[in-house]
Protein backbone atom coordinates (compact mmCIF):
# COMPACT_ATOMS: atom_id res chain seq x y z
CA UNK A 1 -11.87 -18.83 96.87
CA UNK A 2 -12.06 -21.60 99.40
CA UNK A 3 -12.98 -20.45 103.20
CA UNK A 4 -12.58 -22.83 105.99
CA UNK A 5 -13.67 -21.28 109.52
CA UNK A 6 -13.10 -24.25 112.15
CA UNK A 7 -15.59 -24.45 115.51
CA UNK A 8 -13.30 -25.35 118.67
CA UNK A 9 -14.04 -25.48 122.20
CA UNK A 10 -14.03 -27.58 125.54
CA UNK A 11 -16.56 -30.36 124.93
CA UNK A 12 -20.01 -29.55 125.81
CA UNK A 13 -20.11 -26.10 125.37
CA UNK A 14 -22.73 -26.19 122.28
CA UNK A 15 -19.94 -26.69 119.02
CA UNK A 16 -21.91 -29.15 117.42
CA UNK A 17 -25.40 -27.46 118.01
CA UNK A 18 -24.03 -24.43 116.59
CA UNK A 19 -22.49 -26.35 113.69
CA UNK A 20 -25.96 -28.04 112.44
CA UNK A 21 -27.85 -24.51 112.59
CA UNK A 22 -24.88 -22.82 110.27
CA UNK A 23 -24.51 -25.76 108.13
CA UNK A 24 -26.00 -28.17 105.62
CA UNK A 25 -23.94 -31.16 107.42
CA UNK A 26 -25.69 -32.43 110.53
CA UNK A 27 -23.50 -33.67 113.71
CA UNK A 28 -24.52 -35.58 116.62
CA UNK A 29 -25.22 -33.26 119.57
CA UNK A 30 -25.17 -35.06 123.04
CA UNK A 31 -25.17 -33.78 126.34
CA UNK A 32 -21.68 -35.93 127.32
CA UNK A 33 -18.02 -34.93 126.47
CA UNK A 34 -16.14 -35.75 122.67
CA UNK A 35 -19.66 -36.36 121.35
CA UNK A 36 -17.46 -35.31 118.09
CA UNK A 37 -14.73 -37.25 117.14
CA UNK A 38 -14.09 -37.09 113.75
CA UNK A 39 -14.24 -33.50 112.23
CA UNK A 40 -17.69 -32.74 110.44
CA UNK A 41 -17.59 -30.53 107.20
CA UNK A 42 -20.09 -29.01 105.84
CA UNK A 43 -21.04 -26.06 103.92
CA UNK A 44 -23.29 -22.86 104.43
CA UNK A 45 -24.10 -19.64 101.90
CA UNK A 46 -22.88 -16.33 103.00
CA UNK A 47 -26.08 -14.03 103.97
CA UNK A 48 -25.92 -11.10 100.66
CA UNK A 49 -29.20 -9.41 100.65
CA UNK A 50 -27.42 -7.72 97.77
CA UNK A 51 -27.63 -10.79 96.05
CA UNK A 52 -31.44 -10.77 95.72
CA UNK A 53 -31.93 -7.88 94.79
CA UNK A 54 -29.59 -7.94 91.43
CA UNK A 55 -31.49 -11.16 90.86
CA UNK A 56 -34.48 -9.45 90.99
CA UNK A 57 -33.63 -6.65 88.33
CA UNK A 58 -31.73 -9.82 85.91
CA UNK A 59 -34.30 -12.43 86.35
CA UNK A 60 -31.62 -15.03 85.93
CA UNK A 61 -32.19 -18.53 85.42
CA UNK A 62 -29.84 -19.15 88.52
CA UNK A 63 -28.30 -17.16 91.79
CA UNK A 64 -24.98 -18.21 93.33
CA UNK A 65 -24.45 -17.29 96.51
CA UNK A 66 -20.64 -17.38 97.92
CA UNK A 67 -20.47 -20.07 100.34
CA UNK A 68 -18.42 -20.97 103.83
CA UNK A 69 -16.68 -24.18 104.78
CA UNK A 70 -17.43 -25.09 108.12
CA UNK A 71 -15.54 -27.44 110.09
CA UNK A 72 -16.85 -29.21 113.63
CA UNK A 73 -13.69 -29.95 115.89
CA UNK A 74 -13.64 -32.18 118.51
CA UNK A 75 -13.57 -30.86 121.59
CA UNK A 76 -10.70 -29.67 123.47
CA UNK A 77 -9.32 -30.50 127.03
CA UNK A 78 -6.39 -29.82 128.99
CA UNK A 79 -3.31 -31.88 128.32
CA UNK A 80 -3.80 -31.71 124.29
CA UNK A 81 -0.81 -30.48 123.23
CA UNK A 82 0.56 -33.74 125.26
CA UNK A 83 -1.94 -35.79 123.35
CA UNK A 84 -4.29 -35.92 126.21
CA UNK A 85 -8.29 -36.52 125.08
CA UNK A 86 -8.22 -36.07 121.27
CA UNK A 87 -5.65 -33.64 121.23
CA UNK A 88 -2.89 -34.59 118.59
CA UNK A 89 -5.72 -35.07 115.94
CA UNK A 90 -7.53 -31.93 117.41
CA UNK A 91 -4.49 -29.91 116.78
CA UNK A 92 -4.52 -31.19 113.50
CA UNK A 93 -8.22 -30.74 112.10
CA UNK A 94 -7.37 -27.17 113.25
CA UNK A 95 -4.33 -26.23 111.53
CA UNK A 96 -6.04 -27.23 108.10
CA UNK A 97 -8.22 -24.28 109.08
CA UNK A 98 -8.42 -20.41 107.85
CA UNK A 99 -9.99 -18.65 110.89
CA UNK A 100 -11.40 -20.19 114.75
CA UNK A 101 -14.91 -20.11 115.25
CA UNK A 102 -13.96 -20.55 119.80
CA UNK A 103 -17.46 -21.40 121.20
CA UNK A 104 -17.19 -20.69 124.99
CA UNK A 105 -20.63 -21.56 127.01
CA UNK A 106 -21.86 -18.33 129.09
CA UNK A 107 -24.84 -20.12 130.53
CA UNK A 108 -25.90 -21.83 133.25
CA UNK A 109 -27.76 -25.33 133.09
CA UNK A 110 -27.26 -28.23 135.80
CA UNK A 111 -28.79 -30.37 132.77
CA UNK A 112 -25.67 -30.04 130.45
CA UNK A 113 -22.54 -31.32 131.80
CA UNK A 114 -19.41 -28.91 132.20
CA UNK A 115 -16.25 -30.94 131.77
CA UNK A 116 -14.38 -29.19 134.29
CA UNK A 117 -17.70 -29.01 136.76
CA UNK A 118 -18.08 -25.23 136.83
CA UNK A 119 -18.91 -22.41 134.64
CA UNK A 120 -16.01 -20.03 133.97
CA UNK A 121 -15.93 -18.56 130.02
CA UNK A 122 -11.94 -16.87 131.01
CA UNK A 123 -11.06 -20.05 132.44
CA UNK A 124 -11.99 -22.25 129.46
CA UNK A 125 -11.09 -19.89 126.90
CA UNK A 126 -7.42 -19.60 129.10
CA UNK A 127 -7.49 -23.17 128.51
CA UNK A 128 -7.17 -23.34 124.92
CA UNK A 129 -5.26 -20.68 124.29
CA UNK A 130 -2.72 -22.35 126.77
CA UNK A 131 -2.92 -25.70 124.51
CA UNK A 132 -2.83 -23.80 121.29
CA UNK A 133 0.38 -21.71 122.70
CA UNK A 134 2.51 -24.86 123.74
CA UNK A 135 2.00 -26.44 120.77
CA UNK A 136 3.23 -23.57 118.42
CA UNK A 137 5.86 -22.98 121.07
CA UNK A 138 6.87 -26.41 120.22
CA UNK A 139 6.48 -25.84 116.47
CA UNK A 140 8.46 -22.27 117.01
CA UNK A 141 11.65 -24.57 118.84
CA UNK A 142 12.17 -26.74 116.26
CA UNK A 143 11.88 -24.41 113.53
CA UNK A 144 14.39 -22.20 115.00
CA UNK A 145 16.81 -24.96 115.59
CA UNK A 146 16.98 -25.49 111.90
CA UNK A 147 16.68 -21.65 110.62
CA UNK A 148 19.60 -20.64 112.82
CA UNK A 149 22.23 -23.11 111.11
CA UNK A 150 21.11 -21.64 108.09
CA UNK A 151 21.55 -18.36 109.22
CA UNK A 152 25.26 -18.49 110.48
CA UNK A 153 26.20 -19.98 107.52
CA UNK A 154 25.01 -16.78 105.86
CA UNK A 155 22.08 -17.14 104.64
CA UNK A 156 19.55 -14.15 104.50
CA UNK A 157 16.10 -15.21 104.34
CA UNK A 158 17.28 -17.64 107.43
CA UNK A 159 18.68 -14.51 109.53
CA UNK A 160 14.91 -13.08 108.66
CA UNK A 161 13.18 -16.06 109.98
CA UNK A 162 15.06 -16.59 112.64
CA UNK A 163 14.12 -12.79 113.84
CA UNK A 164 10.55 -13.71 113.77
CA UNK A 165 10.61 -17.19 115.21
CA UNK A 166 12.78 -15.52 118.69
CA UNK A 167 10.21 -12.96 118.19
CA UNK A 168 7.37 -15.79 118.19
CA UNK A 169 9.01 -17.80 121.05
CA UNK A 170 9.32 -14.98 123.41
CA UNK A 171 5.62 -13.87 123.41
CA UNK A 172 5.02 -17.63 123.51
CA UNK A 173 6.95 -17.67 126.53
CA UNK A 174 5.25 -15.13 127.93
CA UNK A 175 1.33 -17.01 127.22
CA UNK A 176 0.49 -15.04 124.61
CA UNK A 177 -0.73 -16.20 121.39
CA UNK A 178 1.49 -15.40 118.28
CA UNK A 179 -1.26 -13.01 116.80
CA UNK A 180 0.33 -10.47 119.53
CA UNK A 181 4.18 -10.20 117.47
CA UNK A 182 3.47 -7.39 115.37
CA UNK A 183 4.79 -8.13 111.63
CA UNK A 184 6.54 -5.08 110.31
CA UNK A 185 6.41 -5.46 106.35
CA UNK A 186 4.78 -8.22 104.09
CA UNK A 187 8.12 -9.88 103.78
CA UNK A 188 7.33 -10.96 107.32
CA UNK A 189 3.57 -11.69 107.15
CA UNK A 190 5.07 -13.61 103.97
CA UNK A 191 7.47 -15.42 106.41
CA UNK A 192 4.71 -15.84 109.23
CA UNK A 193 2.30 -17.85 106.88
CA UNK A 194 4.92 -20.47 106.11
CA UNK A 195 5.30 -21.15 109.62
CA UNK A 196 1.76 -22.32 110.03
CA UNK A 197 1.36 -21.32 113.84
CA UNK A 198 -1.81 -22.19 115.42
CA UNK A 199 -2.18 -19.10 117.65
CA UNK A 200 -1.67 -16.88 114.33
CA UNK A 201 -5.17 -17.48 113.10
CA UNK A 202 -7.67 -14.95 113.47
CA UNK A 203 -10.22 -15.89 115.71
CA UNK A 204 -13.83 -15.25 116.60
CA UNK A 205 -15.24 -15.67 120.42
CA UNK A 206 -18.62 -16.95 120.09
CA UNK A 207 -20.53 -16.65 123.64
CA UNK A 208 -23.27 -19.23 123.67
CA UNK A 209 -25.72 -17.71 126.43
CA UNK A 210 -29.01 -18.58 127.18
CA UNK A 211 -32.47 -17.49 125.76
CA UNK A 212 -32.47 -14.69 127.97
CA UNK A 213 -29.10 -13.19 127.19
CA UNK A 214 -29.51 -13.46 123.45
CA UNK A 215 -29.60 -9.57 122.85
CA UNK A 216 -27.37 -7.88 125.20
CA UNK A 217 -25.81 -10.68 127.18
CA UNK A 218 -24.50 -11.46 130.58
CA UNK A 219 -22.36 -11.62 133.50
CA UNK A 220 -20.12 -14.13 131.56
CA UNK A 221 -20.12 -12.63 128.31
CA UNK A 222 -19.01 -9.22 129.82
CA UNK A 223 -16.49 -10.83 131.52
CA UNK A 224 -15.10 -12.61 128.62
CA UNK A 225 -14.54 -9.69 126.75
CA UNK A 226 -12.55 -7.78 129.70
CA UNK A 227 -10.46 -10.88 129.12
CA UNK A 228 -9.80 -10.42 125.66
CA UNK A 229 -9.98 -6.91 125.71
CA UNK A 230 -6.51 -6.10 124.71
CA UNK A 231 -6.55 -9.27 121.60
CA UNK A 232 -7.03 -8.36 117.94
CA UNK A 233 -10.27 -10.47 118.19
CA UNK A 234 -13.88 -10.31 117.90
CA UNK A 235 -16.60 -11.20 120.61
CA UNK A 236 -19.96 -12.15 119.69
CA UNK A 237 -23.18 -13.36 121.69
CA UNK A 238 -24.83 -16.28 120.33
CA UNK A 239 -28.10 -18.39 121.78
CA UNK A 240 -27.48 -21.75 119.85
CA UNK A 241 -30.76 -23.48 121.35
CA UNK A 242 -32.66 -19.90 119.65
CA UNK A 243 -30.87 -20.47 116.52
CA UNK A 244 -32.01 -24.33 116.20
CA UNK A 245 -35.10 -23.06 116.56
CA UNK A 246 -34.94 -20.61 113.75
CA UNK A 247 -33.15 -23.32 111.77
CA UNK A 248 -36.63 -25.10 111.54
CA UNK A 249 -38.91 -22.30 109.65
CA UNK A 250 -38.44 -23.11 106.25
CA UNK A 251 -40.61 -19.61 105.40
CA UNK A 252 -38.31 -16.91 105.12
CA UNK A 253 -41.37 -14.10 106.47
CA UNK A 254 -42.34 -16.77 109.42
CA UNK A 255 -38.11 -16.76 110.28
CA UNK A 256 -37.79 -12.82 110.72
CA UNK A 257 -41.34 -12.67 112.38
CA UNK A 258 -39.68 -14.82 115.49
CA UNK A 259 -36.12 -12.74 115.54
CA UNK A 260 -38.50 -9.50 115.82
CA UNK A 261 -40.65 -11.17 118.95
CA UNK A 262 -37.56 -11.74 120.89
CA UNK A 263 -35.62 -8.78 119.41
CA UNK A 264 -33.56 -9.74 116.97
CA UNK A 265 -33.24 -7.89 113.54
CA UNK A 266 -30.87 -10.93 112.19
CA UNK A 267 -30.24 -14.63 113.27
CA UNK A 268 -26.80 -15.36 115.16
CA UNK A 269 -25.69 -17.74 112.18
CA UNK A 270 -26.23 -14.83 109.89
CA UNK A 271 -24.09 -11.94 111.67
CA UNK A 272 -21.40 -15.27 112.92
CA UNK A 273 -21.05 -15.74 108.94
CA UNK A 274 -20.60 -12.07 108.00
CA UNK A 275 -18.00 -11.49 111.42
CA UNK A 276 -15.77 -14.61 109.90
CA UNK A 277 -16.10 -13.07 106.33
CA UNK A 278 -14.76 -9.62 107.81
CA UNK A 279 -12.65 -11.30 109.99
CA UNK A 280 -10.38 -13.02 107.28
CA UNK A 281 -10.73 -9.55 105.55
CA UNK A 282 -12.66 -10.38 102.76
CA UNK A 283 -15.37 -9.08 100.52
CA UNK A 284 -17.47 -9.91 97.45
CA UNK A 285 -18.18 -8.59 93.85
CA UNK A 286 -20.87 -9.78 91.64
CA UNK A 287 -21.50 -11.29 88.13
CA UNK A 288 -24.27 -10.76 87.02
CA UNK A 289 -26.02 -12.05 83.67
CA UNK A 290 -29.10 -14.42 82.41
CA UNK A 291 -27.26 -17.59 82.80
CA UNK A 292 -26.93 -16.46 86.62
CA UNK A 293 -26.05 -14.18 89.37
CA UNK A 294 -22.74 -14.94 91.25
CA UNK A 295 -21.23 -13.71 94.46
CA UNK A 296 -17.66 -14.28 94.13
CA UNK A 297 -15.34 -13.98 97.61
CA UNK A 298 -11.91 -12.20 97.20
CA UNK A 299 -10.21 -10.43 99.75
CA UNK A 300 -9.86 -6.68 100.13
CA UNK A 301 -7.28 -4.85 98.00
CA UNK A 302 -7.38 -7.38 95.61
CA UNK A 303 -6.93 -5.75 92.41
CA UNK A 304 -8.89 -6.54 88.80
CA UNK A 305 -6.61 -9.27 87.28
CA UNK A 306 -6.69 -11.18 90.71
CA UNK A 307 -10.46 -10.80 90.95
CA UNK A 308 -11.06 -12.22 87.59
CA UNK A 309 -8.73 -15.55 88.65
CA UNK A 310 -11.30 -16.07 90.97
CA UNK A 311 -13.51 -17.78 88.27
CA UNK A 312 -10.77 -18.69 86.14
CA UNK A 313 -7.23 -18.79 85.95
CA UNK A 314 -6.80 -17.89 82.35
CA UNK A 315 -9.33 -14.70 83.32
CA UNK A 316 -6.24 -13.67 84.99
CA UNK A 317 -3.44 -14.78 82.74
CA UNK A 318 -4.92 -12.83 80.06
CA UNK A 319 -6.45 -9.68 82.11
CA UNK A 320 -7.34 -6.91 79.26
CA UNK A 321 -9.93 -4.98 81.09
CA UNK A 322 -12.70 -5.08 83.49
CA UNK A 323 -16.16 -3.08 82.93
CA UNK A 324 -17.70 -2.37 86.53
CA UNK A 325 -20.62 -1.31 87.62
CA UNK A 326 -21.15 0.16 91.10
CA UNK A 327 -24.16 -1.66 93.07
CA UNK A 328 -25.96 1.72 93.73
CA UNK A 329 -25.70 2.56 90.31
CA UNK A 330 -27.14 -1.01 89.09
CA UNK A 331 -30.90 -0.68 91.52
CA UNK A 332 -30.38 2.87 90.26
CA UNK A 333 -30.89 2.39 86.77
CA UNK A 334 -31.88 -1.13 86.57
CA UNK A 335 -29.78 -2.81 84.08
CA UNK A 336 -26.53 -2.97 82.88
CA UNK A 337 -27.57 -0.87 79.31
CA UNK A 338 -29.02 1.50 81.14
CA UNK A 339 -26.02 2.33 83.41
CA UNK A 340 -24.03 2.20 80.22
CA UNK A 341 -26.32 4.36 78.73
CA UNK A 342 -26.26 6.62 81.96
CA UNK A 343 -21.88 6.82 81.73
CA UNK A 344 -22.24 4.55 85.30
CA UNK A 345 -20.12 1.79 83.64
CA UNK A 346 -16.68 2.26 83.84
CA UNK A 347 -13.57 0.77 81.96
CA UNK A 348 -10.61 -0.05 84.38
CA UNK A 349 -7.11 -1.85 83.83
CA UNK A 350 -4.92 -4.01 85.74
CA UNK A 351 -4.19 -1.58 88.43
CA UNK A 352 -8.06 -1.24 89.24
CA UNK A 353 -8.53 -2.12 93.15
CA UNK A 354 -12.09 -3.89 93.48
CA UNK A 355 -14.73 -2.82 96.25
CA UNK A 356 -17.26 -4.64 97.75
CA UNK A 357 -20.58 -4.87 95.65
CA UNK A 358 -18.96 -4.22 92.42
CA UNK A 359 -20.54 -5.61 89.23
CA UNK A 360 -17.73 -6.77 87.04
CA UNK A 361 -17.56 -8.24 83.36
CA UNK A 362 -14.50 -9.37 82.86
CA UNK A 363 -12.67 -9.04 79.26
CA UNK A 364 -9.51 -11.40 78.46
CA UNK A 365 -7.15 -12.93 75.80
CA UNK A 366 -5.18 -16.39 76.17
């Protein structure tokens, strides 16, 4: 499964710093505005602690860990949604994405310039939102105009749309983001997806602060999340000139010995991963064999058949059974024969929901 979180933000507010700490692509970071203008991609494994430690007990001749996409946006003023700056090919770059990464700079630093010549995380948040908003508001219009022929010449599904898309222009209307219309069923988050709204996507506040304010934040962090406060949204506190620091220990022991000295149990690129993996609601299961030991991503409430698509599509098509394993039960007893031996391996069907850490063989007929 394919993840694609997307870093937005004003320009200058530490995007591209951020982006070469969480991933193995490298952009140019420059202290003057649309540094980035093409979008940079690149990739970075999902922190699984779990993962070690199965590889430790199977010895494998490889480990897999499930990875992120990453994508570095240029950066955002106001006017976009009119095509002011970059914003047409902005809007773009982010629609292509799965969840927003919105950097928002809670520090202060005469050094770096602000593009709007003060410091104000509400007012720059406020100011993408705002961009983000008229553009789906725009993409809500003309939608409608077509659904609601549809619908008066009877058709159903239309009538349905059309319900949602009023729904989606009114709290547009209104500056809110379309992540505030509450979908009733899965027919309608069915319907929602096709529409491809900007404002829909989840999205994760990242609060780069200072070295001081790495732990427990500041003024402007506090505020921002008063601000968001009532959003279905996540806030987290990020010091992105800390993390390039970390990013240059190649020793793993030397790494964790500088998060303890300035009181840190984990690096900001390792909880920002985890918050966008909850955030699109997913989780991981595990192979695990000689050849190698996998993470695969799926989301929650996938069930067995789906699971075993992940790695194949015929896995799927011709779903038998799966064998599973619980992780507890695997550092338990330290090997797959000796769970089996212990009755901790368990046979499910098709109807089998899969939870995080499961170990899973897979057994299938095409």
């Amino acid at each position: 499964m394919s993840l694609r979180c997307g870093i937005v933000g004003l320009p200058n507010v530490g995007k591209s710093t951020l982006f070469n700490c969480i991933s193995s692509g490298k952009a140019q970071a420059a202290n003057f505005p649309f540094c980035t203008i093409d979008p940079n991609i690149g990739a970075t494994n999902v922190p699984d602690k779990r993962l070690n430690e199965l590889a430790k007990l199977v010895n494998p001749k490889r480990i897999v860990p499930a990875t992120v996409e990453i994508v570095d946006i240029a950066g955002l003023v106001k006017g976009a949604s009119k095509g002011e700056g970059l914003g047409n090919q902005f809007l773009a770059n982010i629609r292509e994405t799965d969840a927003i990464l919105h950097v928002i700079r809670c520090f202060d630093d005469p050094n770096v310039v602000h593009v709007d010549g003060s410091v104000n995380p509400v007012t720059d948040k406020e100011i993408i939102d705002t961009e983000l908003q008229i553009k789906d508001l725009e993409t809500v219009e003309n939608r409608l105009a077509k659904v609601q022929k549809q619908a008066q010449c009877g058709d159903k599904s239309a009538r349905k749309a059309a319900d949602l898309l009023n729904r989606y222009r009114d709290a547009l209307r209104s500056g809110l983001s379309a992540r505030s219309v509450k979908l009733e069923n899965a027919e309608e988050e069915k319907i929602a997806r096709e529409f491809w709204l900007l404002t829909n996507k989840p999205v994760l506040y990242v609060c780069n602060v200072d070295e001081s304010s790495a732990v427990t934040g500041n003024e402007y962090t506090e505020k921002l999340r008063e601000a968001v406060r009532d959003e279905d949204a996540e806030v987290m506190i990020i010091a992105a000139k800390i993390e390039s620091d970390i990013a240059e220990f190649e020793d793993y022991e030397e790494r964790q010995m500088f998060l303890s000295e300035i009181g840190l149990e984990h690096s900001g690129v390792e909880r920002l991963i985890q918050k966008a993996y909850s955030l699109l609601n997913l989780q991981t299961y595990f192979t695990a064999g000689e050849p190698e030991v996998r993470a695969w991503t799926i989301n929650k409430g996938d069930k067995a058949p789906r699971a075993a698509g992940v790695i194949h599509t015929d896995f799927e098509k011709g779903f038998i059974r799966a064998e599973v394993i619980k992780y507890d039960d695997y550092l338990k007893y330290g090997s797959e024969a000796a769970c089996r031996a212990a009755g901790r391996l368990f046979t499910e069907g098709k109807d089998y929901v899969v939870e995080d850490g499961d170990i899973m063989h897979f057994l299938f007929n095409v």
